[in-house]
N, C-alpha and C. Protein backbone atom coordinates (compact mmCIF):
# COMPACT_ATOMS: atom_id res chain seq x y z
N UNK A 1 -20.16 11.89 17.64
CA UNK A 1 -20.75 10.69 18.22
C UNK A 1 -20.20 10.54 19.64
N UNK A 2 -20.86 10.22 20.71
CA UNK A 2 -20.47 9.91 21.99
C UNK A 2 -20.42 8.60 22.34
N UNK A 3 -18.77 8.44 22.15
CA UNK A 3 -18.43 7.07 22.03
C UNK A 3 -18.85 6.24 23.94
N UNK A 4 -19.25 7.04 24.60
CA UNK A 4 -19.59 6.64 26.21
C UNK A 4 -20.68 6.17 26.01
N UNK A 5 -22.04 6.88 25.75
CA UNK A 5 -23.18 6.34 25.77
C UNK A 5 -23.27 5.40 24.60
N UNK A 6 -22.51 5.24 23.35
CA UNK A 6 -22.36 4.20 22.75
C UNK A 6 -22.09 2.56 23.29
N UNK A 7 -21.31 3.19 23.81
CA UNK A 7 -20.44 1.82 24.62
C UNK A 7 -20.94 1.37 25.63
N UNK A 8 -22.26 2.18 26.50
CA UNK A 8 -23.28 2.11 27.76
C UNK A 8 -24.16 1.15 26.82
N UNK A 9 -24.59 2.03 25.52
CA UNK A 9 -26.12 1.19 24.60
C UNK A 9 -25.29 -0.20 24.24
N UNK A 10 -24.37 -0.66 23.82
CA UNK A 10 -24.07 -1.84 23.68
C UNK A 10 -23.91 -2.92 24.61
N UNK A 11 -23.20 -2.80 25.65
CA UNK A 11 -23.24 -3.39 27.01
C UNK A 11 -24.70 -3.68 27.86
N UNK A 12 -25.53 -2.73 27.54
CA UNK A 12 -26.62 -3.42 27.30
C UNK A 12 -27.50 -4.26 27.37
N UNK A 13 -27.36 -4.25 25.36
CA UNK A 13 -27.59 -4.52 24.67
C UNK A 13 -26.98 -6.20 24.53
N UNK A 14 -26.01 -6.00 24.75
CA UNK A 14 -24.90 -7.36 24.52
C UNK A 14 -25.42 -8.56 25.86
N UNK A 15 -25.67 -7.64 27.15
CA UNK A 15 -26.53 -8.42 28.37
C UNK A 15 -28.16 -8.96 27.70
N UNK A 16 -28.56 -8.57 26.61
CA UNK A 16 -29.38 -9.03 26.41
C UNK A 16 -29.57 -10.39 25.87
N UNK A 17 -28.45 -10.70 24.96
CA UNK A 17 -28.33 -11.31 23.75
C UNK A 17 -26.85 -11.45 23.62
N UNK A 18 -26.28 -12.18 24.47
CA UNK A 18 -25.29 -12.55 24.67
C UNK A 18 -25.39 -14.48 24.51
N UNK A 19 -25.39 -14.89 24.16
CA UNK A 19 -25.16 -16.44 23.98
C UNK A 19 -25.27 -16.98 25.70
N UNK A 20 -24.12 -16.99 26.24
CA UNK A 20 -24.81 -17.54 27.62
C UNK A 20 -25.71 -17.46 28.23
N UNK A 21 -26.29 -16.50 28.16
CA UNK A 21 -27.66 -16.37 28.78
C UNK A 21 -28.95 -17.18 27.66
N UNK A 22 -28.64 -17.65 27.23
CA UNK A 22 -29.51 -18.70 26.66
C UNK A 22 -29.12 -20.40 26.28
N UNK A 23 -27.96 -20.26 27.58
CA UNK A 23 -27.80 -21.87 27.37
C UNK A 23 -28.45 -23.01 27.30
N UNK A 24 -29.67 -22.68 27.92
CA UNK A 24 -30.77 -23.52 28.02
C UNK A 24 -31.92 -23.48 27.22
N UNK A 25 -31.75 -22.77 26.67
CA UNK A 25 -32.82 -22.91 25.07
C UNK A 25 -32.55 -23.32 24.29
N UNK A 26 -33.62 -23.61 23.31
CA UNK A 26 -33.65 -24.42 22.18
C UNK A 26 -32.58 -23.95 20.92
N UNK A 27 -32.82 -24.67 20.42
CA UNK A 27 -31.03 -24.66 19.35
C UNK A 27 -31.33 -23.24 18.79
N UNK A 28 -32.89 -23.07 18.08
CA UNK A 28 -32.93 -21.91 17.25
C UNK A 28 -32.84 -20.85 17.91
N UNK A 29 -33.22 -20.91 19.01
CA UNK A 29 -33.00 -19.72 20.10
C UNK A 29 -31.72 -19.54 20.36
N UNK A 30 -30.39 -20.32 20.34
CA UNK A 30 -29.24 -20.46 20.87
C UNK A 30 -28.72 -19.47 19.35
N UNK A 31 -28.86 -20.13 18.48
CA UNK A 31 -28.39 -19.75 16.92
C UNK A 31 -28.83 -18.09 16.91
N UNK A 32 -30.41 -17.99 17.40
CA UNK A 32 -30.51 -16.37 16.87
C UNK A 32 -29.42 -15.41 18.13
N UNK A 33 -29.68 -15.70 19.00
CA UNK A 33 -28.25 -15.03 20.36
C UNK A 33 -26.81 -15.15 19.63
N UNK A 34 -26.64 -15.96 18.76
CA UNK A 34 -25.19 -15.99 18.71
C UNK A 34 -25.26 -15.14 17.05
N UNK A 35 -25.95 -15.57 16.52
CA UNK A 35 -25.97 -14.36 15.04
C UNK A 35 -26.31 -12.96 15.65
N UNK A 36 -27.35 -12.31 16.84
CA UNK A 36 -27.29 -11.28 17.49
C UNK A 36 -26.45 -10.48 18.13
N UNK A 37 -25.38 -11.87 18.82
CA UNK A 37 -24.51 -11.05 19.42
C UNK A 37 -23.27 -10.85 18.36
N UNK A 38 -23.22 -11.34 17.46
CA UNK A 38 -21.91 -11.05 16.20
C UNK A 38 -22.42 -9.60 15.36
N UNK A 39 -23.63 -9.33 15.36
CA UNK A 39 -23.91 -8.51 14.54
C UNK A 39 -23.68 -7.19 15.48
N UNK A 40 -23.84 -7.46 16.78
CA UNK A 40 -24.02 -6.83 17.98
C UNK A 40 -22.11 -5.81 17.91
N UNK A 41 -21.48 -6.93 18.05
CA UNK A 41 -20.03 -6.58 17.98
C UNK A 41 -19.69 -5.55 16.57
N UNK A 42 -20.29 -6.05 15.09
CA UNK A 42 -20.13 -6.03 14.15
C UNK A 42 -20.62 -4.46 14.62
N UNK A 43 -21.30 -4.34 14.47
CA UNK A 43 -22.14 -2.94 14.45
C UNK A 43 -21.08 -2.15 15.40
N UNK A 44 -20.72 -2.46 16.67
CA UNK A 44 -20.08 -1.25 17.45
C UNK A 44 -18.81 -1.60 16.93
N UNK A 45 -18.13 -2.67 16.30
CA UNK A 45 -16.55 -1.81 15.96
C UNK A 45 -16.94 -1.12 14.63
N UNK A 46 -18.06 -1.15 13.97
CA UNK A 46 -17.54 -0.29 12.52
C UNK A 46 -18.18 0.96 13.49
N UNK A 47 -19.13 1.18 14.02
CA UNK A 47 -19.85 2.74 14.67
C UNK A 47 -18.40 3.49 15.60
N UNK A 48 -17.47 2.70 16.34
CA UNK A 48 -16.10 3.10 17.28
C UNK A 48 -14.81 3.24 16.54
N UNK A 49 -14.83 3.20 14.88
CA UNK A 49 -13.58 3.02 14.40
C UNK A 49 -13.77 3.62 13.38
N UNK A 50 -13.21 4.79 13.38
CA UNK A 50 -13.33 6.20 12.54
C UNK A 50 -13.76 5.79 10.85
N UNK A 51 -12.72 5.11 10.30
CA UNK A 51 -12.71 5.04 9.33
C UNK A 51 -14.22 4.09 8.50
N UNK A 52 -14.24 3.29 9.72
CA UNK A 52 -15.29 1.70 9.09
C UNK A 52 -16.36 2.57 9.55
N UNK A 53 -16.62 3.54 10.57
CA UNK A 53 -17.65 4.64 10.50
C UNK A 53 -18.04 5.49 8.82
N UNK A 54 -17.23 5.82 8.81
CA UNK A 54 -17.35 6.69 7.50
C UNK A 54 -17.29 5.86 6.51
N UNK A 55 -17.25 4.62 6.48
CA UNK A 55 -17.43 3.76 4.89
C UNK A 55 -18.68 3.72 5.38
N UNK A 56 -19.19 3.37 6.32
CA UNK A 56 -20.35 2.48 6.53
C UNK A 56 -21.38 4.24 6.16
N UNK A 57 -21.45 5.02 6.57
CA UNK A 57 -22.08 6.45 6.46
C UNK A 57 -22.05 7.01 4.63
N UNK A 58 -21.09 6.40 4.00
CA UNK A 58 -21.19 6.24 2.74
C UNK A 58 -21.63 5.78 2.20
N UNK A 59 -21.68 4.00 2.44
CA UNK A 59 -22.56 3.25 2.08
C UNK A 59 -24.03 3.26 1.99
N UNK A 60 -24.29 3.83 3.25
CA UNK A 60 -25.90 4.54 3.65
C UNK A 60 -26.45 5.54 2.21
N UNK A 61 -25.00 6.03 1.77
CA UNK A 61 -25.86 6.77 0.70
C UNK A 61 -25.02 6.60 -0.79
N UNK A 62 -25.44 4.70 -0.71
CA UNK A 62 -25.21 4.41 -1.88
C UNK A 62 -24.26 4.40 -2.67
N UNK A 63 -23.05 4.92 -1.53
CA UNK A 63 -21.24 5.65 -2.32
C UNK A 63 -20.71 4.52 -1.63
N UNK A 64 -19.57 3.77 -3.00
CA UNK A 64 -18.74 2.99 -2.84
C UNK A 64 -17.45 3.06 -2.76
N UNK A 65 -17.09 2.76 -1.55
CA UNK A 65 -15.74 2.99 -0.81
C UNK A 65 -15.36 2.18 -1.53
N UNK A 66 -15.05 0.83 -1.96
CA UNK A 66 -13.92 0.37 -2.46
C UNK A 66 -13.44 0.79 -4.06
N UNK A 67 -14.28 1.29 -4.70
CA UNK A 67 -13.84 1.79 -5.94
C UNK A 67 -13.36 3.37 -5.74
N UNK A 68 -11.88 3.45 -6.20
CA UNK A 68 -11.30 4.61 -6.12
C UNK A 68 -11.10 5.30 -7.56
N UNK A 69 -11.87 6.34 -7.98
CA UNK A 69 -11.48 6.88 -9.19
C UNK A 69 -10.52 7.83 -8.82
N UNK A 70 -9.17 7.86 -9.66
CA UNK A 70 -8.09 8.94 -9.18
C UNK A 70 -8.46 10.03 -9.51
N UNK A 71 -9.50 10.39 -10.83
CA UNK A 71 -10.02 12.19 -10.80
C UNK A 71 -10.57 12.08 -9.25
N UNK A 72 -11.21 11.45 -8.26
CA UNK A 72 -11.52 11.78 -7.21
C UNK A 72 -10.06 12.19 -6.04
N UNK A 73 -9.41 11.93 -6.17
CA UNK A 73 -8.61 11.82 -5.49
C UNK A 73 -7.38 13.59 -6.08
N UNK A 74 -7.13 14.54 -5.21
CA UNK A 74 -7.32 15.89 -5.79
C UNK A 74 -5.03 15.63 -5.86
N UNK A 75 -4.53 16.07 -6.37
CA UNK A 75 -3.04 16.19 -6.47
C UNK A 75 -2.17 17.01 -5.49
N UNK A 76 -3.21 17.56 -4.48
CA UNK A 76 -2.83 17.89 -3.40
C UNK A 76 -2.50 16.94 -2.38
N UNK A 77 -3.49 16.35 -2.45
CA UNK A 77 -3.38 14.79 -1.54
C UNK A 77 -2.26 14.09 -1.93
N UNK A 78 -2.19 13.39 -3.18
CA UNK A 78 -1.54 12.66 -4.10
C UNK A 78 -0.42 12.95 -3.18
N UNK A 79 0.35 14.63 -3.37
CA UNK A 79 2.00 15.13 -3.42
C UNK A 79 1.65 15.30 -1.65
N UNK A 80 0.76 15.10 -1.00
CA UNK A 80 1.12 15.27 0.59
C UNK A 80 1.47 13.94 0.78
N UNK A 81 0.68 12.45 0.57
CA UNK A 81 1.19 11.26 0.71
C UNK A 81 2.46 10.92 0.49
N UNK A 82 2.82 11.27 -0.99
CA UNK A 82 4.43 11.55 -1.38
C UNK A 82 5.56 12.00 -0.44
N UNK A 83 5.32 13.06 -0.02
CA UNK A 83 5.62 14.28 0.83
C UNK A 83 6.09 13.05 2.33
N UNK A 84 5.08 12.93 2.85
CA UNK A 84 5.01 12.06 4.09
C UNK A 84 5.42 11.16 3.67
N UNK A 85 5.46 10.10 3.00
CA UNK A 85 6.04 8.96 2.47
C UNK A 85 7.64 8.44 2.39
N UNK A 86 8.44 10.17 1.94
CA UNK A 86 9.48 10.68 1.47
C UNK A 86 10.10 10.76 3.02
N UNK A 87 9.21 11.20 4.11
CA UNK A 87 9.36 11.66 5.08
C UNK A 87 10.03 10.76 6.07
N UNK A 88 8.88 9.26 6.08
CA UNK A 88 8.67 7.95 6.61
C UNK A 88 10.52 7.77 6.34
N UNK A 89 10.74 7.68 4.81
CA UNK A 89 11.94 6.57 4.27
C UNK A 89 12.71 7.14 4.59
N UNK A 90 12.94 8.68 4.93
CA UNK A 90 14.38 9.51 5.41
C UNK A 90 14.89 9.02 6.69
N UNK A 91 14.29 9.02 7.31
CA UNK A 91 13.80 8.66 9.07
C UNK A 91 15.19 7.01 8.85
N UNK A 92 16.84 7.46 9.52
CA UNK A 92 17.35 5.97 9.66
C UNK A 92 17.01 5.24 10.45
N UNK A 93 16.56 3.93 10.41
CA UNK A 93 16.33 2.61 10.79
C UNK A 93 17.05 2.45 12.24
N UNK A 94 17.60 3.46 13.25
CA UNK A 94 18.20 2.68 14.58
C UNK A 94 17.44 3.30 15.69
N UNK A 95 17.52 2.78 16.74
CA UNK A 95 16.36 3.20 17.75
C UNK A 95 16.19 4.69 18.20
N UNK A 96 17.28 5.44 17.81
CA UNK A 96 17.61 6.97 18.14
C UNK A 96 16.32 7.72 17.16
N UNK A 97 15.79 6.40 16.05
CA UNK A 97 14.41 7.42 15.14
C UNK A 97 13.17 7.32 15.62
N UNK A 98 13.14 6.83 16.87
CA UNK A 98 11.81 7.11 17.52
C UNK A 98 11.01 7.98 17.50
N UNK A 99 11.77 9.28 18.34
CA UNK A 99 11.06 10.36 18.32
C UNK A 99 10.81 10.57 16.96
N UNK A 100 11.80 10.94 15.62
CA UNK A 100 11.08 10.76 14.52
C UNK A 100 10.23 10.25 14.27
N UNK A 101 9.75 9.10 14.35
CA UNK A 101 8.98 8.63 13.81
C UNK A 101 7.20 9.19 14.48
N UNK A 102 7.23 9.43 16.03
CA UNK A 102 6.61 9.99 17.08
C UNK A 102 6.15 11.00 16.49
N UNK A 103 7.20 11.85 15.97
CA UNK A 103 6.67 13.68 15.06
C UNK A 103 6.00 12.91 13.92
N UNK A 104 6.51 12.46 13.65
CA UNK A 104 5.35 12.23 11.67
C UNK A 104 4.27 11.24 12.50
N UNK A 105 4.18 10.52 13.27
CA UNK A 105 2.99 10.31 13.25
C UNK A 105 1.91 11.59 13.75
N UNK A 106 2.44 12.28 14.77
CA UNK A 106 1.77 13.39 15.17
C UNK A 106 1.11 14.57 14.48
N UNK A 107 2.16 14.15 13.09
CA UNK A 107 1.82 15.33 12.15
C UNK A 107 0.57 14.42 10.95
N UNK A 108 0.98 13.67 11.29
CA UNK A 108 0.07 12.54 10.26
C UNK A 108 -1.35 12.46 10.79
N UNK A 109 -1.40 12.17 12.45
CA UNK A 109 -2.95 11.92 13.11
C UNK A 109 -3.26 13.46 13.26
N UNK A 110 -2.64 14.52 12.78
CA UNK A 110 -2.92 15.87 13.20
C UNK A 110 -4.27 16.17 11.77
N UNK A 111 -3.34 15.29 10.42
CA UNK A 111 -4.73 15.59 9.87
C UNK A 111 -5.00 15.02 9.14
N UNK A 112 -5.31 13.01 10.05
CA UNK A 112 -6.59 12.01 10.21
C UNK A 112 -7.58 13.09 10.92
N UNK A 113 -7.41 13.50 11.93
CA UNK A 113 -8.10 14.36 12.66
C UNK A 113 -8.81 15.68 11.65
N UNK A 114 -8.48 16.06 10.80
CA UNK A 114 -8.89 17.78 9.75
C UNK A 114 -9.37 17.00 8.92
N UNK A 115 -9.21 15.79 8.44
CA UNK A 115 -10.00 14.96 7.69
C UNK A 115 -11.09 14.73 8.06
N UNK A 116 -11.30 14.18 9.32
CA UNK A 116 -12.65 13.53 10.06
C UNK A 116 -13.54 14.88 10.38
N UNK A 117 -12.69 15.95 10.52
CA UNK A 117 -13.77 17.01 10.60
C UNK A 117 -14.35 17.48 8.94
N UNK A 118 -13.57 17.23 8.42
CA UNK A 118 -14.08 17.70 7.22
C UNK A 118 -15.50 16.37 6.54
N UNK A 119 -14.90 15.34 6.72
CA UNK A 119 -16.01 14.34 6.35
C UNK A 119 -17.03 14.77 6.97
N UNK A 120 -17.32 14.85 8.32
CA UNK A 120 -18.66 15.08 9.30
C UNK A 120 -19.10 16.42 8.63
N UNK A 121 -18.27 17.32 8.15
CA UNK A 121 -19.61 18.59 7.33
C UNK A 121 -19.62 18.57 6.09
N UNK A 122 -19.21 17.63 5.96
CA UNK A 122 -19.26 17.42 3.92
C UNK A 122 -20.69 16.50 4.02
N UNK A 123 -20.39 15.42 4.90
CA UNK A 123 -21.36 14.58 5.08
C UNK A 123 -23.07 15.36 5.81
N UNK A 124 -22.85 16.24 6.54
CA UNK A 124 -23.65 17.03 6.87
C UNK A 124 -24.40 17.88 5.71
N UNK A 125 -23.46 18.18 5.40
CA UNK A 125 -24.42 18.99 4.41
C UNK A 125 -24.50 18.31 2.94
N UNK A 126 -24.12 17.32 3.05
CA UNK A 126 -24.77 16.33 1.50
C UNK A 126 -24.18 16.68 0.53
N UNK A 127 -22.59 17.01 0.91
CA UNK A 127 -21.70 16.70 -0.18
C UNK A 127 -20.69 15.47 -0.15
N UNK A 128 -21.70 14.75 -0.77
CA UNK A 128 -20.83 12.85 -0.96
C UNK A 128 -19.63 13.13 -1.39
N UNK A 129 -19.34 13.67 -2.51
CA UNK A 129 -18.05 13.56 -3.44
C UNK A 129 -17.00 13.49 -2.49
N UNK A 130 -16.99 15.07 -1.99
CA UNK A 130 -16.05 15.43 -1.05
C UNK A 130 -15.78 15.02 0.38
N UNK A 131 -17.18 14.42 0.57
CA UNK A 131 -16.78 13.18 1.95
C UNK A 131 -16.01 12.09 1.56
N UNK A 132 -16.42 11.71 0.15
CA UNK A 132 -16.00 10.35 -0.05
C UNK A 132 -14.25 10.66 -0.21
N UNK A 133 -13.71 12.20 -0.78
CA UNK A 133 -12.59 12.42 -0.40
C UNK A 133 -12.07 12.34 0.63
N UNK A 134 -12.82 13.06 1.33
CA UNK A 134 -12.04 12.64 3.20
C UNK A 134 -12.37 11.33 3.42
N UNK A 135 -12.74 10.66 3.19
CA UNK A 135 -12.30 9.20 3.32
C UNK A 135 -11.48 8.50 2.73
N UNK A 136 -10.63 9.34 1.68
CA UNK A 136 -9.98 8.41 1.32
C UNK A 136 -8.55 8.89 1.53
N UNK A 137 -8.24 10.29 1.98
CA UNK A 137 -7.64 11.08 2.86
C UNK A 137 -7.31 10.13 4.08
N UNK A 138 -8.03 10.28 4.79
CA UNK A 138 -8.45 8.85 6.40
C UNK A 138 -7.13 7.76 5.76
N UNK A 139 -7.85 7.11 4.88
CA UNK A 139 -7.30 5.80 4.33
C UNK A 139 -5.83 5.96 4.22
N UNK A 140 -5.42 7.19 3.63
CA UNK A 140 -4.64 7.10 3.09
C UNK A 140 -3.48 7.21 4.44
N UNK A 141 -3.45 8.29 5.26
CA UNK A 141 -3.01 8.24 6.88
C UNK A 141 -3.36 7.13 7.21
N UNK A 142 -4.06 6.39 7.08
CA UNK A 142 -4.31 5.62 8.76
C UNK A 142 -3.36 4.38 8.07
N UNK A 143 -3.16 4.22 6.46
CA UNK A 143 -2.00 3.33 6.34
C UNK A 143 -0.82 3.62 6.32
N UNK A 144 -0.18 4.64 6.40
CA UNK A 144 0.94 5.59 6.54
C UNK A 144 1.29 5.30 8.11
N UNK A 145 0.29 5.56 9.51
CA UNK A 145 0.62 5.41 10.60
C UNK A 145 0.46 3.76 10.57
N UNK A 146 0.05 2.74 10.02
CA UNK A 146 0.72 1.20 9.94
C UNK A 146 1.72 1.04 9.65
N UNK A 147 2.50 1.63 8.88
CA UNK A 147 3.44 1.66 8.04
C UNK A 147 4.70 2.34 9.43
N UNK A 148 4.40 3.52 9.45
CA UNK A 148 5.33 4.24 10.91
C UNK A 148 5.34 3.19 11.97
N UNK A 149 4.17 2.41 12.24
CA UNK A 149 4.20 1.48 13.48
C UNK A 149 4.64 0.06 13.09
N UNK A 150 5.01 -0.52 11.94
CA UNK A 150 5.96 -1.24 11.52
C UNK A 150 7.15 -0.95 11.60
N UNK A 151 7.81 -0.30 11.38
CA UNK A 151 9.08 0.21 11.38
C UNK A 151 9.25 0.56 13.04
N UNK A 152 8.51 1.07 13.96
CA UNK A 152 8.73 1.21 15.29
C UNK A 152 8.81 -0.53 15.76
N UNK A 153 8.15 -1.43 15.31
CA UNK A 153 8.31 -2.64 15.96
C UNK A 153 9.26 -3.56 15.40
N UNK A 154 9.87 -3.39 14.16
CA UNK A 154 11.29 -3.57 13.93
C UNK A 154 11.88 -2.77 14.57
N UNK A 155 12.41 -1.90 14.58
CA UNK A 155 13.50 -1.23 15.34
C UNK A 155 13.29 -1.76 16.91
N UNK A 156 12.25 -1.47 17.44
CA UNK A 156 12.06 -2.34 19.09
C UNK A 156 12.51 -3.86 18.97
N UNK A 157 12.61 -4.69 17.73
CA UNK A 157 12.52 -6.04 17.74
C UNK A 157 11.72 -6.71 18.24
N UNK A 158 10.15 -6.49 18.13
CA UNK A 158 9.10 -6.87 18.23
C UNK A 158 8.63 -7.90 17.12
């Protein structure tokens, strides 16, 4: 996806149907600009944000992201979360674990990233199951790097 001309079609789009530009119209006219421009927003953060991309591309085909069956979920994954998890809690708590923490995330967004490629040709070629795995792969990193970026804003005293 080309998040540029995305972000060109919304801007727009958003000049169209933006609420101020209809200050002077009638209420129902005011109401449909402001439900337009929410849906407007709504639409480009799930299309710009990897993950709410790929629920929403699931959803399209009828697969429900919030129900997780663990036979879906393969024991490779399972013992890498573990693995990284194990990784996170070793890492001591004083500001010298930065860079630690810097490497596991690096190694962590290294494959959010082998995930997202794998969803886009699972999803390509119309294998749901295994997309709906890399999404839950995604999920499972992208709360792991919340988790790393908690612990960086304690230790900063943020």
């Amino acid at each position: 996806m080309d998040l540029d001309t995305l972000a060109d079609s919304y801007r727009k789009l958003q000049a169209q149907v933006h609420p101020d530009k209809f200050a002077s119209s009638s209420e129902p006219e005011k109401m449909l600009a402001v439900q337009s421009a929410s849906l407007l927003n709504e639409a480009f953060e799930t299309l710009t944000a990897p993950q709410k991309r790929a629920a929403y591309l699931l959803n399209l085909q009828d697969i429900d992201v919030t129900v997780v069956d663990q036979a879906e979920l393969s024991s490779d994954l399972l013992l890498e979360q573990i693995q990284f998890r194990e990784e996170l809690e070793e890492i001591p708590h004083a500001e010298t674990a930065i860079e630690n923490l810097d490497a596991l995330r690096r190694k962590i967004e290294t494959r959010v990233s082998k995930s997202q490629q794998s969803f886009a040709i699972n999803l390509q070629a119309k294998q749901f199951s295994e997309a709906k795995t890399n999404y839950f792969e995604m999920q499972y990193c992208y709360k792991l790097i919340q988790d790393i970026e908690a612990v960086e804003e304690e230790l900063l005293g943020y």
